[in-house]
Protein backbone atom coordinates (compact mmCIF):
# COMPACT_ATOMS: atom_id res chain seq x y z
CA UNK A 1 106.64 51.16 116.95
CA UNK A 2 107.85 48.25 118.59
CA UNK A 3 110.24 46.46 117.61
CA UNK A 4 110.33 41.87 118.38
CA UNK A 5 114.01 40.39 118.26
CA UNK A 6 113.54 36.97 116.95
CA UNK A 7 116.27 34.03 116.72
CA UNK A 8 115.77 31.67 114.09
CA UNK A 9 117.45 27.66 114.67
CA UNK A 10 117.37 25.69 111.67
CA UNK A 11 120.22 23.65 110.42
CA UNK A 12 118.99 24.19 106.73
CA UNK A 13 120.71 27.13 105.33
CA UNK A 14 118.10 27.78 102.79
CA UNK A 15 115.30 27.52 105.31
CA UNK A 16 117.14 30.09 107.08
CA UNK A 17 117.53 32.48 104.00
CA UNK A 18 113.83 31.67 103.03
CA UNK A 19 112.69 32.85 106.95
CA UNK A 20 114.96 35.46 106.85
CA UNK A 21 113.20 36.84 103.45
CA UNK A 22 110.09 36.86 104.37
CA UNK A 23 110.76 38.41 107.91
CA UNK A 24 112.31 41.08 105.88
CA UNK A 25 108.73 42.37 104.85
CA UNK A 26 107.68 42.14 108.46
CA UNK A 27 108.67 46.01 109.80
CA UNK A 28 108.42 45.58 113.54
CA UNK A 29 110.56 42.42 112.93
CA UNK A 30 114.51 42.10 113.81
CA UNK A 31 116.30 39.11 113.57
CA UNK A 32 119.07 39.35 116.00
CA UNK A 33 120.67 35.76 115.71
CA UNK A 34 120.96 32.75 112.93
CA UNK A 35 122.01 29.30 114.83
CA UNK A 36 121.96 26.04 113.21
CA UNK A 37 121.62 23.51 115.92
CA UNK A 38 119.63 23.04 118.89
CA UNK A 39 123.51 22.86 121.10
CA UNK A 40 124.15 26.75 119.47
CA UNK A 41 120.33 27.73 120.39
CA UNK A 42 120.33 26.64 124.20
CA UNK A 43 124.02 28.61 124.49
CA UNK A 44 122.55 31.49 122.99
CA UNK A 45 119.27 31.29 125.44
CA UNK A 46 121.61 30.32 128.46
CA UNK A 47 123.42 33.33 128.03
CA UNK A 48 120.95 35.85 128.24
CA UNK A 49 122.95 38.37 126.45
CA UNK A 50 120.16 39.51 124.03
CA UNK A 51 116.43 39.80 124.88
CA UNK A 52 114.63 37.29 122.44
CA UNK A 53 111.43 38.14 121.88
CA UNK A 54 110.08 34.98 119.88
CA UNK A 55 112.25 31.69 118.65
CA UNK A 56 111.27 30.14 115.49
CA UNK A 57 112.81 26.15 116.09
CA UNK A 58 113.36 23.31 113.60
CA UNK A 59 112.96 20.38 115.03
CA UNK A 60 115.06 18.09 113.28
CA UNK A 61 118.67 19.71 113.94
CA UNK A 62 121.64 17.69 114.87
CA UNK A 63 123.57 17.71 118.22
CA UNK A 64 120.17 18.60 120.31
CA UNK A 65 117.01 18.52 118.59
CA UNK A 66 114.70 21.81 118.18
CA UNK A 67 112.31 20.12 120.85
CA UNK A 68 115.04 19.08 123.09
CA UNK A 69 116.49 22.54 122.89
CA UNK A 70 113.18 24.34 123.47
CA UNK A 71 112.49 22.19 126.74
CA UNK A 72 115.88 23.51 127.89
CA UNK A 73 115.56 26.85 127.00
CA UNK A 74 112.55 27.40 129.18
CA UNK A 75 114.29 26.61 131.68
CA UNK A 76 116.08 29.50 131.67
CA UNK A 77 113.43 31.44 130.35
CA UNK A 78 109.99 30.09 131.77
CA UNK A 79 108.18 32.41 129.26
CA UNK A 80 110.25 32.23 126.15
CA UNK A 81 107.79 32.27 123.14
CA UNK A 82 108.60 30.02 120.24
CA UNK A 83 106.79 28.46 117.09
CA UNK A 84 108.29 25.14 115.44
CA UNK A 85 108.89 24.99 112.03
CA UNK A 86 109.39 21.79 110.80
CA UNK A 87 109.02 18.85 107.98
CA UNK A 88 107.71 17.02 110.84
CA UNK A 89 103.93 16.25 111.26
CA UNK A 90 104.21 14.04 114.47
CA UNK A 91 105.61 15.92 116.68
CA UNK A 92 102.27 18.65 117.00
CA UNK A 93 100.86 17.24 120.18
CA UNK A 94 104.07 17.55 121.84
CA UNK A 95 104.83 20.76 120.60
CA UNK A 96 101.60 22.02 122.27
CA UNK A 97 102.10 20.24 125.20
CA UNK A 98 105.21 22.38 126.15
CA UNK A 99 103.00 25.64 124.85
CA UNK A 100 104.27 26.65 121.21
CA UNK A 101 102.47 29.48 119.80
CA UNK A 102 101.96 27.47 116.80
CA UNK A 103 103.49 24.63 114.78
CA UNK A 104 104.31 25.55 111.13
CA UNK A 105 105.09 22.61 108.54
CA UNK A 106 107.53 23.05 105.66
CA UNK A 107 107.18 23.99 102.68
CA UNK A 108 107.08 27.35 104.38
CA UNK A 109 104.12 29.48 103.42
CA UNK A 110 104.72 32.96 103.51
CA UNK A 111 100.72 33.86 104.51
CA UNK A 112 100.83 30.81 107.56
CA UNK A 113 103.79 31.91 108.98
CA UNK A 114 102.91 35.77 109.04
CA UNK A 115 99.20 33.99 111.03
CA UNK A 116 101.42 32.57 113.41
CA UNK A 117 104.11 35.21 114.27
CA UNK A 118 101.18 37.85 114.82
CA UNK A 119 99.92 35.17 117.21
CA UNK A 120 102.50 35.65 119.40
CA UNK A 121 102.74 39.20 118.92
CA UNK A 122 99.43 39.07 120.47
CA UNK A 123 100.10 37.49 123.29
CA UNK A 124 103.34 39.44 123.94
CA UNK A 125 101.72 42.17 123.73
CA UNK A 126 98.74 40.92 126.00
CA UNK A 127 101.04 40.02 128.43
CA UNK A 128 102.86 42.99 128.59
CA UNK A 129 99.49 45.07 129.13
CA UNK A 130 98.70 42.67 132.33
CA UNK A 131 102.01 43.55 133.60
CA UNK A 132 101.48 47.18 133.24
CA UNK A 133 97.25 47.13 134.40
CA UNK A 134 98.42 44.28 137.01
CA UNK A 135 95.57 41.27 137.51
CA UNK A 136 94.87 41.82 141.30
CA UNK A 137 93.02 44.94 140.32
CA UNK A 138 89.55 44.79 141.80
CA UNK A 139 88.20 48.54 142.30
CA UNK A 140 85.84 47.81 139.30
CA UNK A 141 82.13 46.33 139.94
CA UNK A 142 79.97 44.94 136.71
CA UNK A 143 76.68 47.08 136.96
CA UNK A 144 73.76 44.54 135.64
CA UNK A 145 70.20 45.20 135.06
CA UNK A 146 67.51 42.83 135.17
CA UNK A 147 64.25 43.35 135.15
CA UNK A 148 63.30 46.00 137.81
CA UNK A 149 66.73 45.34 139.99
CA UNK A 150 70.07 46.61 139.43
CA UNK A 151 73.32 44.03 140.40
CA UNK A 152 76.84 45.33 141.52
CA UNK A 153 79.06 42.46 140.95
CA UNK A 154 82.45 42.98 142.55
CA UNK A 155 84.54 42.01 139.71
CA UNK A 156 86.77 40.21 141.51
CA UNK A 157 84.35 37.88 142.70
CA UNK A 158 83.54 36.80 139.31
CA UNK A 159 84.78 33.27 138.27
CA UNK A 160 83.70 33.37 134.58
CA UNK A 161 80.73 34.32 132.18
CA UNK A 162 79.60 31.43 129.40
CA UNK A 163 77.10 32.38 126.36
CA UNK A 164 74.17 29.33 127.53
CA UNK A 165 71.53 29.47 124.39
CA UNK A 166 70.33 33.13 124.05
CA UNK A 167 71.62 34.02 127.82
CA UNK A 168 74.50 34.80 129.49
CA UNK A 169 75.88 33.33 133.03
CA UNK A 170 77.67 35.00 135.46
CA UNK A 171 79.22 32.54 137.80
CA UNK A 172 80.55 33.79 141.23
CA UNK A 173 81.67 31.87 143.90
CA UNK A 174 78.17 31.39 145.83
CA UNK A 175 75.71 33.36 142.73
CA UNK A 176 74.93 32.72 139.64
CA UNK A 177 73.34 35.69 137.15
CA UNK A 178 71.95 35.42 134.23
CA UNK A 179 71.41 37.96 130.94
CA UNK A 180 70.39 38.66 127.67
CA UNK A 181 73.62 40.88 127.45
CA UNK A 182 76.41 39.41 124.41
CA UNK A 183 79.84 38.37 125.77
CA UNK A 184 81.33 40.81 123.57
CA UNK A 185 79.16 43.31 125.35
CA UNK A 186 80.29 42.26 129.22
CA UNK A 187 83.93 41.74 127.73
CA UNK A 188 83.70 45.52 127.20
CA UNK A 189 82.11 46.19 130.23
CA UNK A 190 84.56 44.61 132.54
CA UNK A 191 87.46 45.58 130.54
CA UNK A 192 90.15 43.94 132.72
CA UNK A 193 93.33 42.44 132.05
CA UNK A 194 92.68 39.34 134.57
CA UNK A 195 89.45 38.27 132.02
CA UNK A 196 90.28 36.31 128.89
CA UNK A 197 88.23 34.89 126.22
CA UNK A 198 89.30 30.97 126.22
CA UNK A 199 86.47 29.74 123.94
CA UNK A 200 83.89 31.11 122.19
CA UNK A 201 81.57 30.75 124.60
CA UNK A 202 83.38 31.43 127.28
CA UNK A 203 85.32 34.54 129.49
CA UNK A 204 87.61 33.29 132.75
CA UNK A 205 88.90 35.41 135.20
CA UNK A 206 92.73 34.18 135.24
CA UNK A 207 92.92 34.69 138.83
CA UNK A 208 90.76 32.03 140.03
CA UNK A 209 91.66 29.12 137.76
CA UNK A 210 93.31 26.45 140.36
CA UNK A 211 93.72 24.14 137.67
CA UNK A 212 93.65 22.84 133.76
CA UNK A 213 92.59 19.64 133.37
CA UNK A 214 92.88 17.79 129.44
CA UNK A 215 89.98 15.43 128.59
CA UNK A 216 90.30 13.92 125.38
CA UNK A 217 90.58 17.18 123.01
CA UNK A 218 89.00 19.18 125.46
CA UNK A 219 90.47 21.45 128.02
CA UNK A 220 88.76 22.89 131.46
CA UNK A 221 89.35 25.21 133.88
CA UNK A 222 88.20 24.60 137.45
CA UNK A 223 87.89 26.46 140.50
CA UNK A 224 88.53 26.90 144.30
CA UNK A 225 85.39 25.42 145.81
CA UNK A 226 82.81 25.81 142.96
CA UNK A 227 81.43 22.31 140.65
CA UNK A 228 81.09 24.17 137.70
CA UNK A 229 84.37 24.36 134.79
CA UNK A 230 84.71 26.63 132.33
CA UNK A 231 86.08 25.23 128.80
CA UNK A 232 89.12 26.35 127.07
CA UNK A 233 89.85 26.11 123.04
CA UNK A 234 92.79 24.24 121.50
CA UNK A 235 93.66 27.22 120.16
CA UNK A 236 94.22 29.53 123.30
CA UNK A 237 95.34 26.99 125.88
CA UNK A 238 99.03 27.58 125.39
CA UNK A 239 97.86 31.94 125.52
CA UNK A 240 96.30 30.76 128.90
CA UNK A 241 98.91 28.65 130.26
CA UNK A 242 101.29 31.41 129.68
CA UNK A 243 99.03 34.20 131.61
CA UNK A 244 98.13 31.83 134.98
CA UNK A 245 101.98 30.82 135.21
């Protein structure tokens, strides 16, 4: 079983004791360091004397705040994961703007902080499956049948797949294909680590997105020399900014 070392940084002793109690009934969880100020958190980063898996942050600590200290910590740690829990509602948009996993408000609730610590489980663990598959492999082709003719798209060359009404699209660089196949279904297909689900209705290959652009509340993906985006959800941007750094 694997085991996630996780620091918590709260200057509240009894938030502390309260995280502390219900990581307890988490089994893959250790919690290898208490600090109470964002000053004690950045040392303890800085140091790089224990491998932190996850950092759950206040944000309203004295010396450096929890947001300060996070901004800090990365870096030192580019891909540190941590989730901000805090009595703070205005500070969301900027938590998600430096990619948090997810931004818990006190009182704690036992249920919505388990949702957001398996979050980043998930994407550690996604992560660490890319490293091992690596996402420049392209020996893989998607085999698609249409009609009377049989397509063998070099999976590499596939920029990404969106659900359009009752069809699917295929989008290469210089081809477009189309089926009646589910995403679920070509998800399966492919079944490589480079291809992530970003929105419902969409599946991006990682390794061609040149850029992520915000529009109001929506976020897209573009591409080397090709008009069309692909959309990303508020909920997995900070998953995909992770995987293309």
């Amino acid at each position: 079983m694997t085991v996630y070392n996780i620091v918590i940084a709260d200057d509240n002793e009894d938030s502390r004791e309260i995280l502390t109690s219900f990581l307890s009934y988490m089994p893959d969880v250790k919690v290898v360091s208490q600090v109470k100020d964002g000053k004690e958190l950045f040392e303890l980063v800085s140091k790089q004397e224990i491998e932190i898996d996850l950092v759950l942050a206040d944000i309203g600590m004295p010396n450096l705040n929890g947001m300060e200290a996070i901004k800090l910590c990365t870096k030192f740690i580019p891909n540190l994961k941590f989730i901000f829990i805090t009595g703070y509602n205005e500070y969301a948009v900027e938590a998600f703007n430096i990619s948090a996993i997810d931004y818990v408000v006190k009182p704690i609730e036992q249920q919505r902080l388990f949702e957001a610590i398996q979050k980043a489980f998930n994407l550690i663990n996604l992560e660490n499956d890319c490293k091992k598959k690596g996402l420049n492999n392209n020996q893989n082709k998607l085999i698609l049948r249409k009609g009377r003719s049989t397509f063998y798209i070099p999976i590499n060359a596939i920029y990404f797949i969106e659900k359009s009404g009752k069809e699917t699209v295929i989008h290469t660089k210089n081809e477009t294909y189309t089926t009646l196949e589910s995403l679920k279904t070509l998800s399966e297909n492919i079944s490589h680590p480079a291809f992530f689900q970003t929105h419902r209705s969409y599946i991006v290959n990682l390794n061609h997105v040149r850029c992520v652009e915000t529009i109001g509340k929506t976020y897209l993906a573009y591409f080397d020399n090709y008009p069309e985006t692909a959309h990303i959800s508020k909920l997995k941007i900070s998953e995909v900014q992770k995987l293309i750094q």
